[in-house]
Protein backbone atom coordinates (compact mmCIF):
# COMPACT_ATOMS: atom_id res chain seq x y z
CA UNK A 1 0.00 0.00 0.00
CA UNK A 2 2.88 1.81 1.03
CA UNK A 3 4.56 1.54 -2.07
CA UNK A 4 1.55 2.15 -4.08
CA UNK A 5 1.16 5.98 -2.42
CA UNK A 6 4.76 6.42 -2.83
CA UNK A 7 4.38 5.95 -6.95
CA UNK A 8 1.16 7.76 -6.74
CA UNK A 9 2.95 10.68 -4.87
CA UNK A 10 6.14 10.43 -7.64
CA UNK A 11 3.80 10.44 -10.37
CA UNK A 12 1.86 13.73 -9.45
CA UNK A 13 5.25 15.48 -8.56
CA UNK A 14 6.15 14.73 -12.18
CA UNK A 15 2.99 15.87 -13.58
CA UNK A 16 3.57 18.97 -11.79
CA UNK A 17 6.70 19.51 -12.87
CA UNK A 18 5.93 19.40 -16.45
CA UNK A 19 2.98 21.77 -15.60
CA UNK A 20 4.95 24.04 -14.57
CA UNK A 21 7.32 24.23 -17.83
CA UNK A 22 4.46 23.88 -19.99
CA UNK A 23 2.63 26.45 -18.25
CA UNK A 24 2.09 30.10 -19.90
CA UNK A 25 4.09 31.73 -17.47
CA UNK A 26 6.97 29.24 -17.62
CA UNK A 27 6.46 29.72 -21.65
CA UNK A 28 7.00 33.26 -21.10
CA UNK A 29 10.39 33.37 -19.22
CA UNK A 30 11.72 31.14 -22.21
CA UNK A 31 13.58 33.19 -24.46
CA UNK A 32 11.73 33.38 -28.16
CA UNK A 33 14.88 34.26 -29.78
CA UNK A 34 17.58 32.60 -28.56
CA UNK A 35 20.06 33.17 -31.62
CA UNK A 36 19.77 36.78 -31.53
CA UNK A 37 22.77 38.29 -29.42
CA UNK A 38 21.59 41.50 -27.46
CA UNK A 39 21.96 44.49 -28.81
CA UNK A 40 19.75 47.47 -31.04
CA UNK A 41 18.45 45.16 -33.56
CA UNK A 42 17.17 42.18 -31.09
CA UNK A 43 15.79 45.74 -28.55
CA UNK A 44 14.12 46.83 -31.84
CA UNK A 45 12.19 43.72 -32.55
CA UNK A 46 10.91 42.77 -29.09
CA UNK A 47 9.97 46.84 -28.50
CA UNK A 48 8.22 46.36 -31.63
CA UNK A 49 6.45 43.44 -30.59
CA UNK A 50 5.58 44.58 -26.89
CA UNK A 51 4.17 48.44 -28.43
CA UNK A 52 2.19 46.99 -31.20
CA UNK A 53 0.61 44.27 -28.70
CA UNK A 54 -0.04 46.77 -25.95
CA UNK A 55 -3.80 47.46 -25.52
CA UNK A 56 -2.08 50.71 -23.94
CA UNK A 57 0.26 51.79 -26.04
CA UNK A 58 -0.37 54.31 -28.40
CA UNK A 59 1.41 51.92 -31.56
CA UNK A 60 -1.16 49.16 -30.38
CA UNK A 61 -2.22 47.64 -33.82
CA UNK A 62 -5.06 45.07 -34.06
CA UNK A 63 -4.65 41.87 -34.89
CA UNK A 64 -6.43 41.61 -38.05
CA UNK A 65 -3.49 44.65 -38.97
CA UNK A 66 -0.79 42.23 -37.47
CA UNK A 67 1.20 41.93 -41.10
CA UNK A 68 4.71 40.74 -41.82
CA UNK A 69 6.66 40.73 -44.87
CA UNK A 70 9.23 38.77 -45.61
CA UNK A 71 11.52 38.67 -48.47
CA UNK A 72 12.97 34.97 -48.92
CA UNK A 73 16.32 34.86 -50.37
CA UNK A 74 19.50 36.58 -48.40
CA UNK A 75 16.55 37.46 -45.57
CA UNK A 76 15.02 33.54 -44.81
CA UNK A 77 17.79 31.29 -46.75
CA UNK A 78 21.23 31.66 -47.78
CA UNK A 79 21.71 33.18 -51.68
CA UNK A 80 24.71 32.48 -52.80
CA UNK A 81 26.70 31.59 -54.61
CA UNK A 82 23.78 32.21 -56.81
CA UNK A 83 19.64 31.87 -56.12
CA UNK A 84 18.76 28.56 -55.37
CA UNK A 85 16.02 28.94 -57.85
CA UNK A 86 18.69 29.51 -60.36
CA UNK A 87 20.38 26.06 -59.05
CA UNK A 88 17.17 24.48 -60.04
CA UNK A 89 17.19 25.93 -63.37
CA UNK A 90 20.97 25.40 -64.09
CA UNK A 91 20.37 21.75 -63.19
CA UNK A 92 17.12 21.11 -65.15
CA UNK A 93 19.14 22.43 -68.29
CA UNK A 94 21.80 20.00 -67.99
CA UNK A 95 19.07 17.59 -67.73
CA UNK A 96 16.98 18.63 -70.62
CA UNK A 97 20.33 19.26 -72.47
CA UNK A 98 20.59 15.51 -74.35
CA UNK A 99 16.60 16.78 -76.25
CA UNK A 100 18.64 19.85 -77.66
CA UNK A 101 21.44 19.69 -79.04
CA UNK A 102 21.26 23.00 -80.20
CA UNK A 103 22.68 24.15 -76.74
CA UNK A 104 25.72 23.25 -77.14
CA UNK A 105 26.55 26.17 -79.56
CA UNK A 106 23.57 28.97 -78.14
CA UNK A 107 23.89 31.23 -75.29
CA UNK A 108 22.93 31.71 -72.60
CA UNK A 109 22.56 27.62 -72.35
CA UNK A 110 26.01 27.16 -73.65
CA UNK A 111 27.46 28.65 -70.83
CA UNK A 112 25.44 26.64 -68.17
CA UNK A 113 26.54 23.06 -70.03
CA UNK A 114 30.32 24.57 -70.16
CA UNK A 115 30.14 25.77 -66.61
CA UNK A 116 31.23 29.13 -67.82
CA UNK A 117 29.57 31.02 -64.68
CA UNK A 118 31.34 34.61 -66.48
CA UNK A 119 29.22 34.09 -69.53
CA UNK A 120 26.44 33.39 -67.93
CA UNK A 121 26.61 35.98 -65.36
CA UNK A 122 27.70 38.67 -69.24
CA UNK A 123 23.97 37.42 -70.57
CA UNK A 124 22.23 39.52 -67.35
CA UNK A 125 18.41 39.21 -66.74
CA UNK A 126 17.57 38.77 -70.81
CA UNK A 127 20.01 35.43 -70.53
CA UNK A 128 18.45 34.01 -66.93
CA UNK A 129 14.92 34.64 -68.18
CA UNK A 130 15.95 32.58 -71.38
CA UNK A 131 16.67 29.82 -68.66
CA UNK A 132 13.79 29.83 -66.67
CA UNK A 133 11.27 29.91 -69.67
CA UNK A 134 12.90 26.73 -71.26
CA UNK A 135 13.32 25.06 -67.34
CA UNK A 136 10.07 26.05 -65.87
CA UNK A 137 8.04 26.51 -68.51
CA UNK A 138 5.86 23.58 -70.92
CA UNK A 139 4.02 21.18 -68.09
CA UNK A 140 1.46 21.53 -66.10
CA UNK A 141 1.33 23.23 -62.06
CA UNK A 142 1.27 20.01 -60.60
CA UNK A 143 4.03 18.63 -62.73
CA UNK A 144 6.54 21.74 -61.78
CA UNK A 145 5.86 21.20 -58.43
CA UNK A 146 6.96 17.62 -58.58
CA UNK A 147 10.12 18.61 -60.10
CA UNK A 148 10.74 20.92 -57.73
CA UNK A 149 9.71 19.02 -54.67
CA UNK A 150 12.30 16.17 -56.18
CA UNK A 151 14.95 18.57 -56.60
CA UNK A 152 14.97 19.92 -53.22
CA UNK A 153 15.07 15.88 -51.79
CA UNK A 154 18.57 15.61 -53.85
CA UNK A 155 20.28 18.42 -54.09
CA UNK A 156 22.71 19.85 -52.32
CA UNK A 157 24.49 23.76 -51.60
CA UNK A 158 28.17 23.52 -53.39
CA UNK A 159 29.71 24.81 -49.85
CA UNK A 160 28.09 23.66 -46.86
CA UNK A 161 26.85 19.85 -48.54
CA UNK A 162 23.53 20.26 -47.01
CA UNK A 163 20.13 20.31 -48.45
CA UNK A 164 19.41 23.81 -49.37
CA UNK A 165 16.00 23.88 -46.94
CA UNK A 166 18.48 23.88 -44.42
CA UNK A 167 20.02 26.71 -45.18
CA UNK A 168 17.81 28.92 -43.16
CA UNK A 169 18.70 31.52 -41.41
CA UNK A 170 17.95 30.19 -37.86
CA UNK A 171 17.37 33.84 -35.90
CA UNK A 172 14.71 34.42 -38.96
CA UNK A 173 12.92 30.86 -37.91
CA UNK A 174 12.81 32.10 -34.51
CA UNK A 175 11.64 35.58 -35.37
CA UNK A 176 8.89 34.18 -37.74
CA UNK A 177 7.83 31.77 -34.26
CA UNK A 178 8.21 34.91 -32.19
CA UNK A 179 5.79 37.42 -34.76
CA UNK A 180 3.26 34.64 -35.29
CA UNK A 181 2.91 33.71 -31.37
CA UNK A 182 2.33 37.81 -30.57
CA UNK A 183 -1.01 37.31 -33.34
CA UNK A 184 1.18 38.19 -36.71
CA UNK A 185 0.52 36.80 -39.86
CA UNK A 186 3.72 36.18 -41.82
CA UNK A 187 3.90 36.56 -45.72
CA UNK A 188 6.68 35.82 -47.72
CA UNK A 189 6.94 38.74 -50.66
CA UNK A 190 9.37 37.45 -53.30
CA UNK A 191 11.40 38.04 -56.38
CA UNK A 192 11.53 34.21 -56.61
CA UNK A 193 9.55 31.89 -58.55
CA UNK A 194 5.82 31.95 -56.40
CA UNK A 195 5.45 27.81 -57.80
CA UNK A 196 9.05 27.27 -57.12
CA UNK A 197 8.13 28.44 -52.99
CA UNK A 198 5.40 27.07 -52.26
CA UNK A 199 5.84 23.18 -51.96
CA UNK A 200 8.38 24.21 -49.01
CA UNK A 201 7.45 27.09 -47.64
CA UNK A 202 4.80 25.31 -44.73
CA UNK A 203 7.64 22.57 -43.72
CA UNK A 204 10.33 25.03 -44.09
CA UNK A 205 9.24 27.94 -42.68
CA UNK A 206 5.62 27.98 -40.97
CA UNK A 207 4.27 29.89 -43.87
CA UNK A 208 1.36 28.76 -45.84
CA UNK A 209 1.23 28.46 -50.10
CA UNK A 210 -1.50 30.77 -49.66
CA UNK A 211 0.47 33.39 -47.94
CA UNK A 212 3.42 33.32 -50.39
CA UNK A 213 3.37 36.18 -52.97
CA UNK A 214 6.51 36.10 -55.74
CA UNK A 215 7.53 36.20 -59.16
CA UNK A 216 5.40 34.16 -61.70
CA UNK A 217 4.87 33.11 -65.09
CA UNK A 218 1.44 32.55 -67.13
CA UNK A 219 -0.37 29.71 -67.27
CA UNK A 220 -3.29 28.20 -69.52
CA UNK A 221 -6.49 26.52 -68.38
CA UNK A 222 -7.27 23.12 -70.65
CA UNK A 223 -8.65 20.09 -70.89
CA UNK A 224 -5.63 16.99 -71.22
CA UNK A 225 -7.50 13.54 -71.42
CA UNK A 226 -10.97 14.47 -69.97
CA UNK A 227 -8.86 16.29 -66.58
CA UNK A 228 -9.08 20.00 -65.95
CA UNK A 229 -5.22 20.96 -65.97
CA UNK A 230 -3.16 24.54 -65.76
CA UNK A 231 -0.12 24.63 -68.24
CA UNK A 232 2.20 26.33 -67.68
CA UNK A 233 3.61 28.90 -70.45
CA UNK A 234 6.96 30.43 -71.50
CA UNK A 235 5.55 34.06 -70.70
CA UNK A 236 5.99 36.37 -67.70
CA UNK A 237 3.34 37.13 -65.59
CA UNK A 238 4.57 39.36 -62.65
CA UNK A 239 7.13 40.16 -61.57
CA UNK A 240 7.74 40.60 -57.57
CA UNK A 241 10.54 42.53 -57.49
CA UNK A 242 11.61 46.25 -56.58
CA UNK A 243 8.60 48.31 -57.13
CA UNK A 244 6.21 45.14 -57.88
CA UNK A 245 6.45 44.10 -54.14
CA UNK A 246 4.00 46.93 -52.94
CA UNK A 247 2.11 46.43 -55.87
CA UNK A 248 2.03 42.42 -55.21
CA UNK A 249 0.98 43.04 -51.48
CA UNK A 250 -1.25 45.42 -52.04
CA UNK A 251 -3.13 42.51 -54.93
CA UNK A 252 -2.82 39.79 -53.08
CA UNK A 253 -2.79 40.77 -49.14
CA UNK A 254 -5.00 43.90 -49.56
CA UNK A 255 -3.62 45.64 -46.18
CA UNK A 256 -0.25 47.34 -45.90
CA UNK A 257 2.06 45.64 -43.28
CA UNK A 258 3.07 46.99 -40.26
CA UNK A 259 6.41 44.99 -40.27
CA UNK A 260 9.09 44.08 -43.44
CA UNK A 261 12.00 42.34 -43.83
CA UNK A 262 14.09 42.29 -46.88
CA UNK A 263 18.18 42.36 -47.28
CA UNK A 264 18.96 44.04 -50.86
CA UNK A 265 17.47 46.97 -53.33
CA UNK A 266 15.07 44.84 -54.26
CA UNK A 267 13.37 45.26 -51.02
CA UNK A 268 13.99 49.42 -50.74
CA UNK A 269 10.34 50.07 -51.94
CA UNK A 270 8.52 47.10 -49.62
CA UNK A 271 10.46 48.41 -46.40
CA UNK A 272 9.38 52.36 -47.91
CA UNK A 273 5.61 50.84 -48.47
CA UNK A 274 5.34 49.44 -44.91
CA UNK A 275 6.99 52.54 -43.10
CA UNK A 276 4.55 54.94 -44.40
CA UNK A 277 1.48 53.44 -42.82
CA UNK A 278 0.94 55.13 -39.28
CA UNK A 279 1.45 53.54 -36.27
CA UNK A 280 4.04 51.05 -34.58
CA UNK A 281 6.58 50.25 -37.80
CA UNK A 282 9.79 47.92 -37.61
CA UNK A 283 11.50 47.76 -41.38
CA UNK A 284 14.61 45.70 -40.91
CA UNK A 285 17.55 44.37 -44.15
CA UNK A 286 19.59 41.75 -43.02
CA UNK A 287 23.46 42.81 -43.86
CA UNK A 288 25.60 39.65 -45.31
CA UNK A 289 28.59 40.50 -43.48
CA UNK A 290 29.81 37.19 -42.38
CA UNK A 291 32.33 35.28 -44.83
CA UNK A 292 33.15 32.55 -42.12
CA UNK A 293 29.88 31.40 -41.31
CA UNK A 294 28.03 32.37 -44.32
CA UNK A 295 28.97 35.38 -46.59
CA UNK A 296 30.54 38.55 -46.83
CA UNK A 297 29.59 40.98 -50.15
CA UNK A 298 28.37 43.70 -51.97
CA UNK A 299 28.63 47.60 -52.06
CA UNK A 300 27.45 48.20 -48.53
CA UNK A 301 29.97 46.40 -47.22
CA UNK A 302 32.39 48.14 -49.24
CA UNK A 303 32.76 44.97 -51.35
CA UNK A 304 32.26 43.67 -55.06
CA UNK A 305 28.75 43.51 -56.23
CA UNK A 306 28.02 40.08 -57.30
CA UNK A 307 24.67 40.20 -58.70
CA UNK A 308 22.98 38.27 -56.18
CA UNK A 309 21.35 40.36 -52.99
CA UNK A 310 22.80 43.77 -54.06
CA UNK A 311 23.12 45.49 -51.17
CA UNK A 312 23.91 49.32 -52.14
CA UNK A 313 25.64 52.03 -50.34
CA UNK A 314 22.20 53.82 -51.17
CA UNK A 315 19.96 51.41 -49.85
CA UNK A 316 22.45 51.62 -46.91
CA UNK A 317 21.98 55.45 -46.48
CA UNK A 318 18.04 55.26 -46.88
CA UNK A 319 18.25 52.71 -44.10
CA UNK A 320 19.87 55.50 -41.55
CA UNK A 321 18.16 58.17 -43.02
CA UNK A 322 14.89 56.26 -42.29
CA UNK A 323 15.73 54.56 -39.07
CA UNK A 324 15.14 50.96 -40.70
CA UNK A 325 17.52 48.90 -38.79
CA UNK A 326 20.28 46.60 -40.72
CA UNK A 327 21.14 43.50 -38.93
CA UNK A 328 24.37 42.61 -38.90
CA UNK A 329 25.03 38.61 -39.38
CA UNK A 330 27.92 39.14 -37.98
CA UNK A 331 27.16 40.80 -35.06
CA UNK A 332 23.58 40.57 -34.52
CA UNK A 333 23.40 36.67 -34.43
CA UNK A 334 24.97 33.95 -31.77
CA UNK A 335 24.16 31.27 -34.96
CA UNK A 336 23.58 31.65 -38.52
CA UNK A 337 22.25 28.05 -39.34
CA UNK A 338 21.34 25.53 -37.02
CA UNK A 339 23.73 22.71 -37.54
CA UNK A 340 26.28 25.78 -36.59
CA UNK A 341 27.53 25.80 -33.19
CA UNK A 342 27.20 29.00 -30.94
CA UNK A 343 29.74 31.45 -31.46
CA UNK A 344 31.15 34.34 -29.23
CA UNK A 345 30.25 38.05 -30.16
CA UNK A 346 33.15 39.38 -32.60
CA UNK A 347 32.66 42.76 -31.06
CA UNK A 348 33.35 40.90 -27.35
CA UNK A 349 36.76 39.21 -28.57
């Protein structure tokens, strides 16, 4: 009997226990974003957070108004050394390459099946967009997003040898978990490929198809073998890009957010959209300044522009002129990804 009230007694103590850390008030001493190192741009977001959730506070904002941006690559997942969507589309023309041998002599594909990245890189946007039509382009929705679901199950970054949907930035996860728990809803807002997103975005990030807005291409409603079926065709749509990113949330979110995140000039006119709505406003560019655990470039950081996440010295100057913060990877975060260990402050060496 004795025995049996001692277990009883063991069992309830343990129940109580994980009460207790389960509990809201144990949930709120935990620390939401544990990869952020203190400092202005961690201060700004939770201030952010506490104002616009503050019945009391004169920034209070509803939840219905709760809206956060997000740009994906460079802010959410690593961009270099070139777009992952671009990876894709590299790798389905060395695929498709054996149906055309006509490829072998014309640019832009030339340069992709001689793994001549400087000619590529010479052909600018007219020479990628002659990639993506001829990689993305001629099946239907639901065939793309096979391919692409496939290609993110087998392939792998060139420099960390990890599947690219791990190359998240892990203080953006937590921020994302940190926004949504305080009533946000989080959008991603896109130059990328809106069909190329999508079949990750939920697993990846918390973020639903429906709440992905990017870059797309047109497609055809027909019938194929008695089945209702959207083709897609080798003609752009929209693009979400630079001045198309207000234009995109304003079409497909129909309220102006109240919070953006973005990390080249592609994002200027999102971050300039959402800061002049009134009320509590946090605009924030993530600053790629980090060569040992990620990467170090562009203009702003007084280094080569390489095409991919320009980061100008004007975007840089709008930012302080505007009071936007930049985030410095460097700096600002204990962990980039999270199969990276901890590291110590830079500033604190």
């Amino acid at each position: 009997m004795k025995a049996r009230l001692r277990n009883f007694l063991v069992a309830l103590l343990a129940l109580a226990g994980h009460l207790a850390l389960t509990s809201p008030a144990a949930a709120a001493t935990a620390d939401p974003l544990p990869s952020w190192r203190e400092g202005p741009a961690r201060q700004a977001i939770v201030k952010f957070v506490q104002t616009a959730t503050d019945r009391a506070s004169a920034g209070f904002v509803p939840p219905a108004e709760r809206i956060a941006t997000f740009d994906n690559d460079g802010t959410l997942w690593t961009e270099h050394p070139m777009y992952t969507q671009l990876a894709f589309a590299l790798d389905r023309i060395r695929e498709l390459a054996p149906q055309h041998p006509e490829w072998k002599t014309q640019q832009p594909f030339k340069a992709v099946l001689d793994n001549d990245l400087e000619a590529l890189a010479a052909g600018g946007e007219k020479g990628l967009l002659e990639l993506v039509m001829a990689s993305h382009a001629g099946m239907s929705t639901a065939e793309f997003e096979a391919l692409v679901s496939d290609w993110f199950k087998k392939a792998r970054h060139p420099r960390f040898k990890k599947p690219y949907t791990e190359l998240t930035f892990q203080p953006m996860l937590e921020l994302l978990a940190y926004l949504r728990s305080n009533g946000f809803k989080t959008y991603i807002v896109s130059g990328g490929g809106i069909e190329f997103m999508r079949p990750m975005t939920e697993a990846v990030y918390g973020i639903p198809p429906e709440q992905v807005i990017g870059s797309s291409i047109k497609t055809r409603y027909e019938m194929q073998e008695g089945k209702p079926v959207l083709t897609r065709l080798p003609e752009i749509n929209f693009i979400d890009d630079k001045t198309g990113k207000p234009i995109g949330i304003n079409t497909f979110i129909g309220r102006r957010p109240v919070a953006a995140f973005g990390n080249s000039d592609g994002d200027r006119e999102m971050l300039e959209w959402t800061g002049a709505g009134k009320g509590a406003r946090l605009m924030m560019l993530v600053l790629h300044d980090d060569a040992e655990r990620e990467y170090a470039y562009g203009p702003a950081n007084g280094l080569p522009d390489t095409k991919f996440g320009t980061f100008s010295q004007s975007t840089m100057d709008e930012a302080k002129q505007k009071g936007w913060i930049v985030i410095s990877m460097k700096n600002d975060w204990q962990r980039v990804f999270s199969f990276q260990p901890e590291t110590m402050n830079p500033a604190k060496k």
